[in-house]
C-alpha atoms as a PDB file:
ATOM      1  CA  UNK A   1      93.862 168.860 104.753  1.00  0.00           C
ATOM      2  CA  UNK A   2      95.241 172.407 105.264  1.00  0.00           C
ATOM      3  CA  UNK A   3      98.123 171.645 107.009  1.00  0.00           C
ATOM      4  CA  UNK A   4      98.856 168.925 104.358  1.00  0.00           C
ATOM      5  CA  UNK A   5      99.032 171.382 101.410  1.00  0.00           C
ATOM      6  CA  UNK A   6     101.291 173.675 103.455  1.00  0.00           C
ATOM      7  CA  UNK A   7     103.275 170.836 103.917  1.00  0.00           C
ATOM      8  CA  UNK A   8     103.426 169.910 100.008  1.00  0.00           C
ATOM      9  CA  UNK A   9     105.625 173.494  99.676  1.00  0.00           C
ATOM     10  CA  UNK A  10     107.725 172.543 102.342  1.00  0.00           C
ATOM     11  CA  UNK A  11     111.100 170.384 102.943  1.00  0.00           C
ATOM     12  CA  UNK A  12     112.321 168.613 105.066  1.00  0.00           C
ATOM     13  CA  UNK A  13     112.922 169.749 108.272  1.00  0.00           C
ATOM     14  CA  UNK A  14     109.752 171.577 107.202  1.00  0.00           C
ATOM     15  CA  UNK A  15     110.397 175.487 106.897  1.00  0.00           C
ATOM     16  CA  UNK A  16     109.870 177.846 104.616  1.00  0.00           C
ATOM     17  CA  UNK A  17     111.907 180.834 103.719  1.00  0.00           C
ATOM     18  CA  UNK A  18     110.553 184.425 103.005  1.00  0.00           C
ATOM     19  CA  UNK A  19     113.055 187.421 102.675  1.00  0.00           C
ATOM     20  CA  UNK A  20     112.500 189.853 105.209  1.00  0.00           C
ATOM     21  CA  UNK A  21     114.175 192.568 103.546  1.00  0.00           C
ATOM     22  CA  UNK A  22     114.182 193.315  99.742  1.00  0.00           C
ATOM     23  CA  UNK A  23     117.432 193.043  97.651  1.00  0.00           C
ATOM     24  CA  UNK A  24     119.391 191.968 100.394  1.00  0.00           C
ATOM     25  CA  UNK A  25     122.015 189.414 100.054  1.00  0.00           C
ATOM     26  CA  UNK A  26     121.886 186.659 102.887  1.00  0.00           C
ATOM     27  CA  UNK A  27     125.774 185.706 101.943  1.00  0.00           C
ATOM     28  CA  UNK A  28     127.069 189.343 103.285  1.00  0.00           C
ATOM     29  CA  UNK A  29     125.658 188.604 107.016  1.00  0.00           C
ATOM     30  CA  UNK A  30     128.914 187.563 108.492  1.00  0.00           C
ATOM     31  CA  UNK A  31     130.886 190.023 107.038  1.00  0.00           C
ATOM     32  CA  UNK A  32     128.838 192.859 107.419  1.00  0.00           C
ATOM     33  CA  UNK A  33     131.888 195.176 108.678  1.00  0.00           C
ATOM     34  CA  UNK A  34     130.698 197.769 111.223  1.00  0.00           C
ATOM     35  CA  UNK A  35     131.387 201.204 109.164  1.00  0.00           C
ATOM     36  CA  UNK A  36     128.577 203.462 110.943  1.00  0.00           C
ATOM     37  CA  UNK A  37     129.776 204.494 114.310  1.00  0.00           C
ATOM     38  CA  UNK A  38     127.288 206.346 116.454  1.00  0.00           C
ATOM     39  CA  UNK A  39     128.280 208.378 119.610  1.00  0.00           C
ATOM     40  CA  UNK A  40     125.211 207.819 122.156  1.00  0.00           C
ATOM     41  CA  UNK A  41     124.949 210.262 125.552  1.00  0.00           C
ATOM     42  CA  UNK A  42     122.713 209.180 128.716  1.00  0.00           C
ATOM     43  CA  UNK A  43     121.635 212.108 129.898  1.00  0.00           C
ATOM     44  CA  UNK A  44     119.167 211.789 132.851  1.00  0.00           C
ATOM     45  CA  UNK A  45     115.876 210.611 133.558  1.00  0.00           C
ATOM     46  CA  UNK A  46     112.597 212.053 134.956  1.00  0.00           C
ATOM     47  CA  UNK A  47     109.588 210.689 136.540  1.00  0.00           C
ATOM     48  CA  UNK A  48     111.260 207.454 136.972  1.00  0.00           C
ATOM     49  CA  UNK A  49     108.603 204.414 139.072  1.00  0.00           C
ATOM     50  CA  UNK A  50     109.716 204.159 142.742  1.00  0.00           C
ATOM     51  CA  UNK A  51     110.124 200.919 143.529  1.00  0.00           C
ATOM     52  CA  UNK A  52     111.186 200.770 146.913  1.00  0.00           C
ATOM     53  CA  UNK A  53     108.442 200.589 149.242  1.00  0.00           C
ATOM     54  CA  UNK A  54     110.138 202.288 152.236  1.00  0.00           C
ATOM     55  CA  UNK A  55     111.998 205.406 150.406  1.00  0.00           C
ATOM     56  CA  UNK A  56     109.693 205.794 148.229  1.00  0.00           C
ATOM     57  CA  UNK A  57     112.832 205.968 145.563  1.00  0.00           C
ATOM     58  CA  UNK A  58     114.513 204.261 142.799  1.00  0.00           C
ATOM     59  CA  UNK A  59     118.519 202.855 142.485  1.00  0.00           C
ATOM     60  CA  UNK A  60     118.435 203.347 138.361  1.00  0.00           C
ATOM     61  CA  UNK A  61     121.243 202.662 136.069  1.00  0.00           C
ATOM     62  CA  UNK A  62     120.682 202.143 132.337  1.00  0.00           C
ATOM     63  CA  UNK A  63     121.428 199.223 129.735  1.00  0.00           C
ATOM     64  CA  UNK A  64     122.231 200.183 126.132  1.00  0.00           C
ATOM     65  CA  UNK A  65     122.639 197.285 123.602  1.00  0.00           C
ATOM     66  CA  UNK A  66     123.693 197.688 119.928  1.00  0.00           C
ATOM     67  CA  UNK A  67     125.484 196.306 117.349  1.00  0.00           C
ATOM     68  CA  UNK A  68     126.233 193.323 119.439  1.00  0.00           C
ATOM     69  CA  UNK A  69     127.391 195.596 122.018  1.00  0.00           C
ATOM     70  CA  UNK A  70     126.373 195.857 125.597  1.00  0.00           C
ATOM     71  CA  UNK A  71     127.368 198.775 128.391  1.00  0.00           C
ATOM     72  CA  UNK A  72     125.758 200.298 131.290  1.00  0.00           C
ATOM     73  CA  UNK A  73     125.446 203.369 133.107  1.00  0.00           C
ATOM     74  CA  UNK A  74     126.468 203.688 137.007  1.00  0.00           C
ATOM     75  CA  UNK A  75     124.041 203.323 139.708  1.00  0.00           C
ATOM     76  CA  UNK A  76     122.514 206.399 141.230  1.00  0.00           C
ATOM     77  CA  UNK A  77     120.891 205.846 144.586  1.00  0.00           C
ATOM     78  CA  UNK A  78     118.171 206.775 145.686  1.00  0.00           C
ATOM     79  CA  UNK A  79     116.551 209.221 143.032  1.00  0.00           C
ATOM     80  CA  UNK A  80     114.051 209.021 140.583  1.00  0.00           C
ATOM     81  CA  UNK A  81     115.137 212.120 138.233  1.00  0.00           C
ATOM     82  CA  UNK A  82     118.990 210.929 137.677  1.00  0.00           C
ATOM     83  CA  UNK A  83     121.654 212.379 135.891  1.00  0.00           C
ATOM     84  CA  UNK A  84     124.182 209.957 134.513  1.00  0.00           C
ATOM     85  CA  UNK A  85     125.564 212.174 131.784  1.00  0.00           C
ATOM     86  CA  UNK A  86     127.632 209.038 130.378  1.00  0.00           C
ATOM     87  CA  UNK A  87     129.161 208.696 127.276  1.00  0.00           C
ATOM     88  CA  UNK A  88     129.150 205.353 125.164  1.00  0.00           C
ATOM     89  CA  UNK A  89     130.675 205.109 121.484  1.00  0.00           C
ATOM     90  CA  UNK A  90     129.091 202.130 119.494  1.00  0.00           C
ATOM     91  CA  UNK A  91     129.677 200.468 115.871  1.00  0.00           C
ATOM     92  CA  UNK A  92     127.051 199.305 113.345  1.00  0.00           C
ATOM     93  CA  UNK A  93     127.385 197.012 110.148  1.00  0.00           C
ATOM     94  CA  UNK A  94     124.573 198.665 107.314  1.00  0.00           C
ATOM     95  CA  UNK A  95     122.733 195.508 108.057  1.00  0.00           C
ATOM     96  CA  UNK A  96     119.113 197.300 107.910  1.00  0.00           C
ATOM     97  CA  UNK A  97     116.737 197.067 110.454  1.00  0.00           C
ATOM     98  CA  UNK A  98     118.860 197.491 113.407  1.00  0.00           C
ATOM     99  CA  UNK A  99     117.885 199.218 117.030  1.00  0.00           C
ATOM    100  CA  UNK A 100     119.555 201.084 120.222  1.00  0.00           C
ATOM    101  CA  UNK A 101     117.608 199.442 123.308  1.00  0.00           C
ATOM    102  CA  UNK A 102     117.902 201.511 126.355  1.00  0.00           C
ATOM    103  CA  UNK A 103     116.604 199.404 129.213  1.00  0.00           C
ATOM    104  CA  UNK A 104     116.755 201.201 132.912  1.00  0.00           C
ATOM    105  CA  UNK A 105     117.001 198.837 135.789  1.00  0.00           C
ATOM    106  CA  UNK A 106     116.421 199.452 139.730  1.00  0.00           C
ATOM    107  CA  UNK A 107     119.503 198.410 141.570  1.00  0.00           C
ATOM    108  CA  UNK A 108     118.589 195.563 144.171  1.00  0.00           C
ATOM    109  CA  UNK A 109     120.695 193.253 146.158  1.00  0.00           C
ATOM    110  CA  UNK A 110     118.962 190.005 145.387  1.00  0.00           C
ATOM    111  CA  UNK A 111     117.333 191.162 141.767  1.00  0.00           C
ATOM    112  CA  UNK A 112     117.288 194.251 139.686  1.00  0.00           C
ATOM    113  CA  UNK A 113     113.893 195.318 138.997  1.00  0.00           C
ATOM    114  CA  UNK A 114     112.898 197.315 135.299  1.00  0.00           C
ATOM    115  CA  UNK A 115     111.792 200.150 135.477  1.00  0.00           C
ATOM    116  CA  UNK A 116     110.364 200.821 131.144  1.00  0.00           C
ATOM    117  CA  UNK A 117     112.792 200.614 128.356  1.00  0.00           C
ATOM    118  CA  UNK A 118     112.634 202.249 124.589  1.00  0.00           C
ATOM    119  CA  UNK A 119     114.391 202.248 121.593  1.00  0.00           C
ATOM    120  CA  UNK A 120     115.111 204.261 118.462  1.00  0.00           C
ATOM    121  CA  UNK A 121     116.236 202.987 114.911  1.00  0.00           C
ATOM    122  CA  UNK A 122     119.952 203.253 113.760  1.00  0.00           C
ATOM    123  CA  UNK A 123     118.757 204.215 110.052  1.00  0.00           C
ATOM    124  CA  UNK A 124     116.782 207.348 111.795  1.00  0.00           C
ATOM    125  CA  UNK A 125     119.961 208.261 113.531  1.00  0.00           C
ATOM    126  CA  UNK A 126     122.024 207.893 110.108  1.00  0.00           C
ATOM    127  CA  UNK A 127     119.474 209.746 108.454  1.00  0.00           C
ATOM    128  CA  UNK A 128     118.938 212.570 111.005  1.00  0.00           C
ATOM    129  CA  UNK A 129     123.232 212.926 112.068  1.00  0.00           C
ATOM    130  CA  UNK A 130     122.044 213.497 115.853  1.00  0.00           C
ATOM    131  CA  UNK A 131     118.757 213.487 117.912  1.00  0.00           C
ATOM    132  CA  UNK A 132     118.302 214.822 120.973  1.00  0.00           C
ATOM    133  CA  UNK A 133     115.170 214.123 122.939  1.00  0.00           C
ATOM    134  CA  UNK A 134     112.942 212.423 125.686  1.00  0.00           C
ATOM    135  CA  UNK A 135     111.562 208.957 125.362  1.00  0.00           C
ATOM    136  CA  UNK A 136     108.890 207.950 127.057  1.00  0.00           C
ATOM    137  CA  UNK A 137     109.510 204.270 128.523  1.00  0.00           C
ATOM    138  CA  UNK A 138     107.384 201.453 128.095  1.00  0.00           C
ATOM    139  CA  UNK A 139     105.615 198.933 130.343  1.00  0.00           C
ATOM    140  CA  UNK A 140     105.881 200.841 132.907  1.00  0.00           C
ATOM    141  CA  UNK A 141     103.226 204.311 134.514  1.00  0.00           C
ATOM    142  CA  UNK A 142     105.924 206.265 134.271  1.00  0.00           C
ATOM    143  CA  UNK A 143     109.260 207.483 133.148  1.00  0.00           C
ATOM    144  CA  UNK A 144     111.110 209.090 130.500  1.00  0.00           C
ATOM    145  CA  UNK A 145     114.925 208.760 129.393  1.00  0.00           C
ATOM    146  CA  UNK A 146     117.063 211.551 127.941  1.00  0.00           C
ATOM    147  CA  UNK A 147     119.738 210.577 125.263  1.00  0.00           C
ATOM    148  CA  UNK A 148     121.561 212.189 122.886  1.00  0.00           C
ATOM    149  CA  UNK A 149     122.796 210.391 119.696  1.00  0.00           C
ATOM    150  CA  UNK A 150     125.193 211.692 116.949  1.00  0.00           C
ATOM    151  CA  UNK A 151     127.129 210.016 114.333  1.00  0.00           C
ATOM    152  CA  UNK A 152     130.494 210.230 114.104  1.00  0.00           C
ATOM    153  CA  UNK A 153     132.878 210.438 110.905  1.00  0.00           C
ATOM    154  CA  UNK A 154     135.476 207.730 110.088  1.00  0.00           C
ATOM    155  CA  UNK A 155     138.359 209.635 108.630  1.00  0.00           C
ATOM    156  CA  UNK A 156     141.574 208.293 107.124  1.00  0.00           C
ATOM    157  CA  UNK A 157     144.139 211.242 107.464  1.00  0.00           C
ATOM    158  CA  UNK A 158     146.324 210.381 110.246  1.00  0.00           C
ATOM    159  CA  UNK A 159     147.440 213.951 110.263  1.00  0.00           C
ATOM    160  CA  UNK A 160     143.802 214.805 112.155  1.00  0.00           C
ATOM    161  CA  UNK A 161     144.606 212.118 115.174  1.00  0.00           C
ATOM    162  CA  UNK A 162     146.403 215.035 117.097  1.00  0.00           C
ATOM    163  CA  UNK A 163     143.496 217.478 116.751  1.00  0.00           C
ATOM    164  CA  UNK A 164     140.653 214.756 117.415  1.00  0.00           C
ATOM    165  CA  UNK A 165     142.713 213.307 120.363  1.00  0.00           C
ATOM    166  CA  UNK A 166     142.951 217.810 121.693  1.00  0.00           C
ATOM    167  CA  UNK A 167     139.130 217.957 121.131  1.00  0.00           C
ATOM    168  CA  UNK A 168     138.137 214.673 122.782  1.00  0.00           C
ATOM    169  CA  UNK A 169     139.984 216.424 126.157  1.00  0.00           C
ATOM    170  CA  UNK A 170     137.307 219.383 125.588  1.00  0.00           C
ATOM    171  CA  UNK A 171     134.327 216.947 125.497  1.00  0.00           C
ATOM    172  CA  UNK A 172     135.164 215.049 128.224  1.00  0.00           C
ATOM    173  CA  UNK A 173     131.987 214.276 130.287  1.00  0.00           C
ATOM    174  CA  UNK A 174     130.960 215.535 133.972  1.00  0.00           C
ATOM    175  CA  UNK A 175     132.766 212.063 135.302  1.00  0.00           C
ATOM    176  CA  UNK A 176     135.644 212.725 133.622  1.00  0.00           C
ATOM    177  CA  UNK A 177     135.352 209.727 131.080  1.00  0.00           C
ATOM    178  CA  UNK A 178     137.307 210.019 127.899  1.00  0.00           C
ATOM    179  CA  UNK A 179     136.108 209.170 124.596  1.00  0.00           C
ATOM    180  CA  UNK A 180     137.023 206.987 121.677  1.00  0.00           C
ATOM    181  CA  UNK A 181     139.182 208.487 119.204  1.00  0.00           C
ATOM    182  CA  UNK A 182     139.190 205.441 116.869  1.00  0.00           C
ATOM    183  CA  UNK A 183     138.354 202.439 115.747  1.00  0.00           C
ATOM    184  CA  UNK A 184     140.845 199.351 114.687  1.00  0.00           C
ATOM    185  CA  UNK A 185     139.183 197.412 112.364  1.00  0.00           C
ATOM    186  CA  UNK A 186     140.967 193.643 111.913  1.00  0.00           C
ATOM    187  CA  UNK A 187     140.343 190.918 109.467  1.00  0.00           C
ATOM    188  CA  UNK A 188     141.852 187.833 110.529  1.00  0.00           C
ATOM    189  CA  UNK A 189     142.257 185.517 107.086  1.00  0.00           C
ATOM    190  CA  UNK A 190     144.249 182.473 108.041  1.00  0.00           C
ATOM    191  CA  UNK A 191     148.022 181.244 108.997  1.00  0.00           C
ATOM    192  CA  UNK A 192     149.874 179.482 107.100  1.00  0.00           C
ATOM    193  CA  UNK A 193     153.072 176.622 108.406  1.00  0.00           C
ATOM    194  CA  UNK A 194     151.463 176.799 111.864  1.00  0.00           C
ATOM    195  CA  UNK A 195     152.468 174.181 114.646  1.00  0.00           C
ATOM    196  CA  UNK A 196     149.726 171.211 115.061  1.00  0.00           C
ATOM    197  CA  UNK A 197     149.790 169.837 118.162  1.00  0.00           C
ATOM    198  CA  UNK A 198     147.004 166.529 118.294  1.00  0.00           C
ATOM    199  CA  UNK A 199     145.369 166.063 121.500  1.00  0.00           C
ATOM    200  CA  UNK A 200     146.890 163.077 123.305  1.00  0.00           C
ATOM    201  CA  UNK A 201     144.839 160.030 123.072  1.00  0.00           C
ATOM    202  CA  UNK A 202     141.898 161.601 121.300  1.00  0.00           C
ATOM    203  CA  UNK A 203     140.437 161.119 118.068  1.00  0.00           C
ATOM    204  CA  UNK A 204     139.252 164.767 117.761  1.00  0.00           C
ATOM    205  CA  UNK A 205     140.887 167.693 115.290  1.00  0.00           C
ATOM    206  CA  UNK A 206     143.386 169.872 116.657  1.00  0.00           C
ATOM    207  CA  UNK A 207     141.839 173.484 117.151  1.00  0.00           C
ATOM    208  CA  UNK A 208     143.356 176.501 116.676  1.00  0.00           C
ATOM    209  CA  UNK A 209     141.866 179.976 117.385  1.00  0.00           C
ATOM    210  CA  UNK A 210     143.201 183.820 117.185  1.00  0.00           C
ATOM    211  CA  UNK A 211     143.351 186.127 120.267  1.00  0.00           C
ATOM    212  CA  UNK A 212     143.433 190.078 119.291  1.00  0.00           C
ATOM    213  CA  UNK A 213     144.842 191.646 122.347  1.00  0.00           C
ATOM    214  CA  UNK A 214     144.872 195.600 122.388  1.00  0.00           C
ATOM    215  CA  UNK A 215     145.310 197.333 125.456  1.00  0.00           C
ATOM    216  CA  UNK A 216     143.284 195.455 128.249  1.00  0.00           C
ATOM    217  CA  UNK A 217     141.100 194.166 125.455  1.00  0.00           C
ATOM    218  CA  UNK A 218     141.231 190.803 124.278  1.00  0.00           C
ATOM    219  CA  UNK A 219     138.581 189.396 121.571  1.00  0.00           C
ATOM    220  CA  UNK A 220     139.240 186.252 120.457  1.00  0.00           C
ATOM    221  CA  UNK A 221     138.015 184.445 116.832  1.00  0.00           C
ATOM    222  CA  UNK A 222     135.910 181.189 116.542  1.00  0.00           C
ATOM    223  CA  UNK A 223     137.624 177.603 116.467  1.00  0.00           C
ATOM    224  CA  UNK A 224     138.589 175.930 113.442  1.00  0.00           C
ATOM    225  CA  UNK A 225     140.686 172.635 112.273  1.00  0.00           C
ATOM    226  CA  UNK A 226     144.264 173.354 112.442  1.00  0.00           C
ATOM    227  CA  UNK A 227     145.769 171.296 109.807  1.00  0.00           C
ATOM    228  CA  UNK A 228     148.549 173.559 109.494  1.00  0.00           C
ATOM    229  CA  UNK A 229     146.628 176.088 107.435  1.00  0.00           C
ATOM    230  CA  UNK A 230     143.447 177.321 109.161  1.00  0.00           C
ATOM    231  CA  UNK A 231     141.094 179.631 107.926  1.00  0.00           C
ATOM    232  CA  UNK A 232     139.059 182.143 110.187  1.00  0.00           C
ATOM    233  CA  UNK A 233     138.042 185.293 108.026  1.00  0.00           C
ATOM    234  CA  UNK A 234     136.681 186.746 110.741  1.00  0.00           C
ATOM    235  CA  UNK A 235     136.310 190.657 111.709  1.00  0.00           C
ATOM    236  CA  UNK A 236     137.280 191.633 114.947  1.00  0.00           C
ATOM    237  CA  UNK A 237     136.803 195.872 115.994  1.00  0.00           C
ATOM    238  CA  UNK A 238     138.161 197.935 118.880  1.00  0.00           C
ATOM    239  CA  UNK A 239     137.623 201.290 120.004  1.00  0.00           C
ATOM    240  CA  UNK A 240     140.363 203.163 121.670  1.00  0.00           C
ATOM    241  CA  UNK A 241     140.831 205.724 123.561  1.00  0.00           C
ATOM    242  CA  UNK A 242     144.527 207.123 122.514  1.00  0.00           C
ATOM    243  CA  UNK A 243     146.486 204.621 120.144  1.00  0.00           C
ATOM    244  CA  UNK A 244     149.827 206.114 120.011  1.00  0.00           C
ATOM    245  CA  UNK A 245     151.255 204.614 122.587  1.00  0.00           C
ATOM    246  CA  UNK A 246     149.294 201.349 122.178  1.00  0.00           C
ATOM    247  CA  UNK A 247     149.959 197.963 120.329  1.00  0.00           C
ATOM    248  CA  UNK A 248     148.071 195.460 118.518  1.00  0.00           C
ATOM    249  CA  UNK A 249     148.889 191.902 119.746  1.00  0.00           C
ATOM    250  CA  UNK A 250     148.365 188.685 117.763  1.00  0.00           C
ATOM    251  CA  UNK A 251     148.410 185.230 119.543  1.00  0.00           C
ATOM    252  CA  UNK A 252     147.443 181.577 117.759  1.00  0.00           C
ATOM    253  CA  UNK A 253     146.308 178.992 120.171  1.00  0.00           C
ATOM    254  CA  UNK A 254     144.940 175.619 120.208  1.00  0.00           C
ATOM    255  CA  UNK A 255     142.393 174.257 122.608  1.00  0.00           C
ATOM    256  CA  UNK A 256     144.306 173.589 125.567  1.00  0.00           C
ATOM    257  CA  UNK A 257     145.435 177.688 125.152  1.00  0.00           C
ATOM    258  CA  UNK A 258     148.772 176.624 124.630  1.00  0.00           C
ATOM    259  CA  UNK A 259     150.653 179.313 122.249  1.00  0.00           C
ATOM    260  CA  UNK A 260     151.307 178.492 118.653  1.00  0.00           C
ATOM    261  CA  UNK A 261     152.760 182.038 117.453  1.00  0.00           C
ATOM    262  CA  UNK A 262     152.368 185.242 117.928  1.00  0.00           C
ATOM    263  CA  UNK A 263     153.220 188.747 116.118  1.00  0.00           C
ATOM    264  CA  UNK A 264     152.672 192.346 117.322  1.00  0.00           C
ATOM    265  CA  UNK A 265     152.688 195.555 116.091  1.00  0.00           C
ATOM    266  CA  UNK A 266     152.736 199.409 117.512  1.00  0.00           C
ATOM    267  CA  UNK A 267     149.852 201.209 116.557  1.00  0.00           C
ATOM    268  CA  UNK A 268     151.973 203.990 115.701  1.00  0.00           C
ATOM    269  CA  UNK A 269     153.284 202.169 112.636  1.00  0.00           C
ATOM    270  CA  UNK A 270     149.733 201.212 111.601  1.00  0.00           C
ATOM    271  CA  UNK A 271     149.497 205.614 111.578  1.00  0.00           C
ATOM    272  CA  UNK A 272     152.127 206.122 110.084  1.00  0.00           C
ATOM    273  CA  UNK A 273     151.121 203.264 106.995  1.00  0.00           C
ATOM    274  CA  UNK A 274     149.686 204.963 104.004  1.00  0.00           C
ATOM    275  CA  UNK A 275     145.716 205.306 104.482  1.00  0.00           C
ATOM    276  CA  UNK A 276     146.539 203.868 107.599  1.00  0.00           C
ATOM    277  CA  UNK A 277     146.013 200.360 106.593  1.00  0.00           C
ATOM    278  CA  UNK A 278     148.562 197.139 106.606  1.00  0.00           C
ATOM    279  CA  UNK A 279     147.203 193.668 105.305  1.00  0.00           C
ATOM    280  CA  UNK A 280     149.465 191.012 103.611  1.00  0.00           C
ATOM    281  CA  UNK A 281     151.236 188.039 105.385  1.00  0.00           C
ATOM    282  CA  UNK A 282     153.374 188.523 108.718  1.00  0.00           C
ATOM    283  CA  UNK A 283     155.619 186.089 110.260  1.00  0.00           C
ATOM    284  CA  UNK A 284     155.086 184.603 113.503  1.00  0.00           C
ATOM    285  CA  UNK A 285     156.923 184.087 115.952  1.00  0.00           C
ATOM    286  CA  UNK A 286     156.905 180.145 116.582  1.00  0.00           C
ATOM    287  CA  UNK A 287     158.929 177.284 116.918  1.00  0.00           C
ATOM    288  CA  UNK A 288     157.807 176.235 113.280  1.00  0.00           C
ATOM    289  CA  UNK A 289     159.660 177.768 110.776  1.00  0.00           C
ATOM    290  CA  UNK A 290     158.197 179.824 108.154  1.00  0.00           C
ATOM    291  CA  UNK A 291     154.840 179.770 110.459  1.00  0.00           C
ATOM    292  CA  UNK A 292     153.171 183.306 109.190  1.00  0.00           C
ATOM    293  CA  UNK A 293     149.598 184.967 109.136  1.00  0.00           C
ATOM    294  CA  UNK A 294     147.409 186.581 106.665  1.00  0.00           C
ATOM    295  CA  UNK A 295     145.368 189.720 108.070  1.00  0.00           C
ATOM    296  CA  UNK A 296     144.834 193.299 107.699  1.00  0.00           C
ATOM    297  CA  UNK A 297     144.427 196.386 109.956  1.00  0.00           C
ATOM    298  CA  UNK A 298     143.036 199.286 109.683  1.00  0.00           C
ATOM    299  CA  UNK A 299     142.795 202.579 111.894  1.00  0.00           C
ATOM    300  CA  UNK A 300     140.124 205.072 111.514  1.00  0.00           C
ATOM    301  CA  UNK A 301     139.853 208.136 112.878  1.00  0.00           C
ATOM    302  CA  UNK A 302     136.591 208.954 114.783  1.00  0.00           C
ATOM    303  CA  UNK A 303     135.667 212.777 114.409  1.00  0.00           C
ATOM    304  CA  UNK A 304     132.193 214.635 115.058  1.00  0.00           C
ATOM    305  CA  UNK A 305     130.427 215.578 112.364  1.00  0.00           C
ATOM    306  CA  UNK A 306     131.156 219.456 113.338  1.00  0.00           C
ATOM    307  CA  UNK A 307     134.857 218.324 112.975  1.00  0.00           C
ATOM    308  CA  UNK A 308     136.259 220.677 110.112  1.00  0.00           C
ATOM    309  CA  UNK A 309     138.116 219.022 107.460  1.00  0.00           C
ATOM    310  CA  UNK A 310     140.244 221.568 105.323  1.00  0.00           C
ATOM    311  CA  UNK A 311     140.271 220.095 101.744  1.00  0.00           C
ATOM    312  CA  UNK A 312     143.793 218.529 101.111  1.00  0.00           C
ATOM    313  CA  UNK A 313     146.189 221.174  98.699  1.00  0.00           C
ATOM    314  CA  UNK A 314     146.948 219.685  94.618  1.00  0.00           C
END
């Protein structure tokens, strides 16, 4: 009888819906743009479980996930107090409720074993600027992890890319790995004109979908119907190390990968655009004529928050 009163509030396919989070708009989750960027250091560890029998030691390496983001430490052999001193710059929409996960892992040639994990809230880093501690891992007897965490600033004054790019050289870490100085943000709208090739003897849509190419990176955007005019609106970020001698790459393809158009741009002009920001249509280059793209890009600067910013002169 329970179960059929329950039931009386409920629709087919049977759920029910509760907000999880007060005043929060369901419609913004996919395009929740990642504004908060957060600089996280993995320090060392101490105490660590040994999990080989024979050495009585430990192969660590740490996971971090984020923000739909995933990277990983090197492997240390043999030790179960490591220093990895690593550097790792990750974004984060101002979805609430979000989490760092640090998970370290024993190196093993058939399976890596855990050895504890622990997290910390985004909103506590945002609200602190930078923590620097110990956490104590869980499910395991022992273990602790030392990271640092710091925000960083998102600045749109191209005139500071010189000194952030000087400073980053300063900050390098022990292994010599350089840091992000910012972040292209890209909003991929739709194309308009585009060439629709129909997949022979098939009944099914043609496809098209967007590669971003910057760099070695390449992200690409979902699939959708190419009738000619297909719609993505889709976010795509990268973070970059040194984008003045870089360019942002654009290539429409349909499902068999073959190239519809493509347009490209130097990041250098992107600096040099005022607030550092292009959007509008662009024309592709394709064998249809008048084939063009809607999208915008955006360069921020990513500066500590020690960074000094002298107030611009009236």
């Amino acid at each position: 009888m329970i179960l059929d009163q329950i039931a009386n509030f409920m629709v087919s396919p049977k759920y029910y819906t509760q907000p999880l989070v007060a005043n929060f708009n369901i419609m913004e989750l996919p395009f929740a743009e990642p504004r908060n960027a957060l600089r996280i250091h993995v320090l060392g560890a101490r105490n660590l479980v040994a999990n080989d029998f024979f050495s009585k030691k430990s192969d660590p390496y740490v996971i971090v996930r984020g923000g739909g983001t995933i990277v990983k430490t090197r492997v240390i052999s043999k030790n179960l107090n490591p220093q990895w001193n690593q550097t790792f710059e990750i974004l984060f929409s101002v979805l609430p409720m979000q989490e760092i996960e640090f998970e370290v892992l024993d190196k093993d040639v058939d399976r890596d074993h855990p050895l504890g994990s622990c997290k910390i809230a985004v909103s506590h880093v945002l609200k602190k600027k930078c923590l620097d501690k110990w956490l104590r891992l869980e499910n395991v007897e022992s273990g602790e992890l030392h990271i640092k965490v710091e925000t960083l600033r998102l600045l749109s004054d191209s005139a500071r890319l010189k000194k952030v790019l000087k400073l980053n050289k300063t900050l390098k870490s022990p292994k010599n790995e350089e840091l992000s100085s910012v972040v292209l943000y890209t909003y991929i709208e739709r194309a308009s004109c585009l060439p629709v090739i129909k997949p022979k003897k098939s009944k099914l849509n043609p496809l098209a979908t967007v590669d971003v190419v910057v760099g070695d990176t390449v992200k690409r955007t979902g699939a959708q119907i190419n009738t000619g005019e297909p719609e993505w609106k889709e976010r795509l970020q990268f973070l970059l190390k040194n984008p003045l001698h870089e360019k942002v790459k654009l290539m429409a393809r349909n499902q068999r990968n073959l190239l519809l158009g493509s347009f490209s741009v130097p990041l250098s002009n992107l600096i040099a655009a005022k607030d550092m920001t292009m959007e509008g249509w662009f024309p592709l280059e394709s064998k249809e004529k008048n084939s063009k793209i809607k999208l915008k890009l955006q360069l921020r600067i990513l500066a500590p928050r020690t960074f000094r910013v002298k107030p611009q002169q009236q």
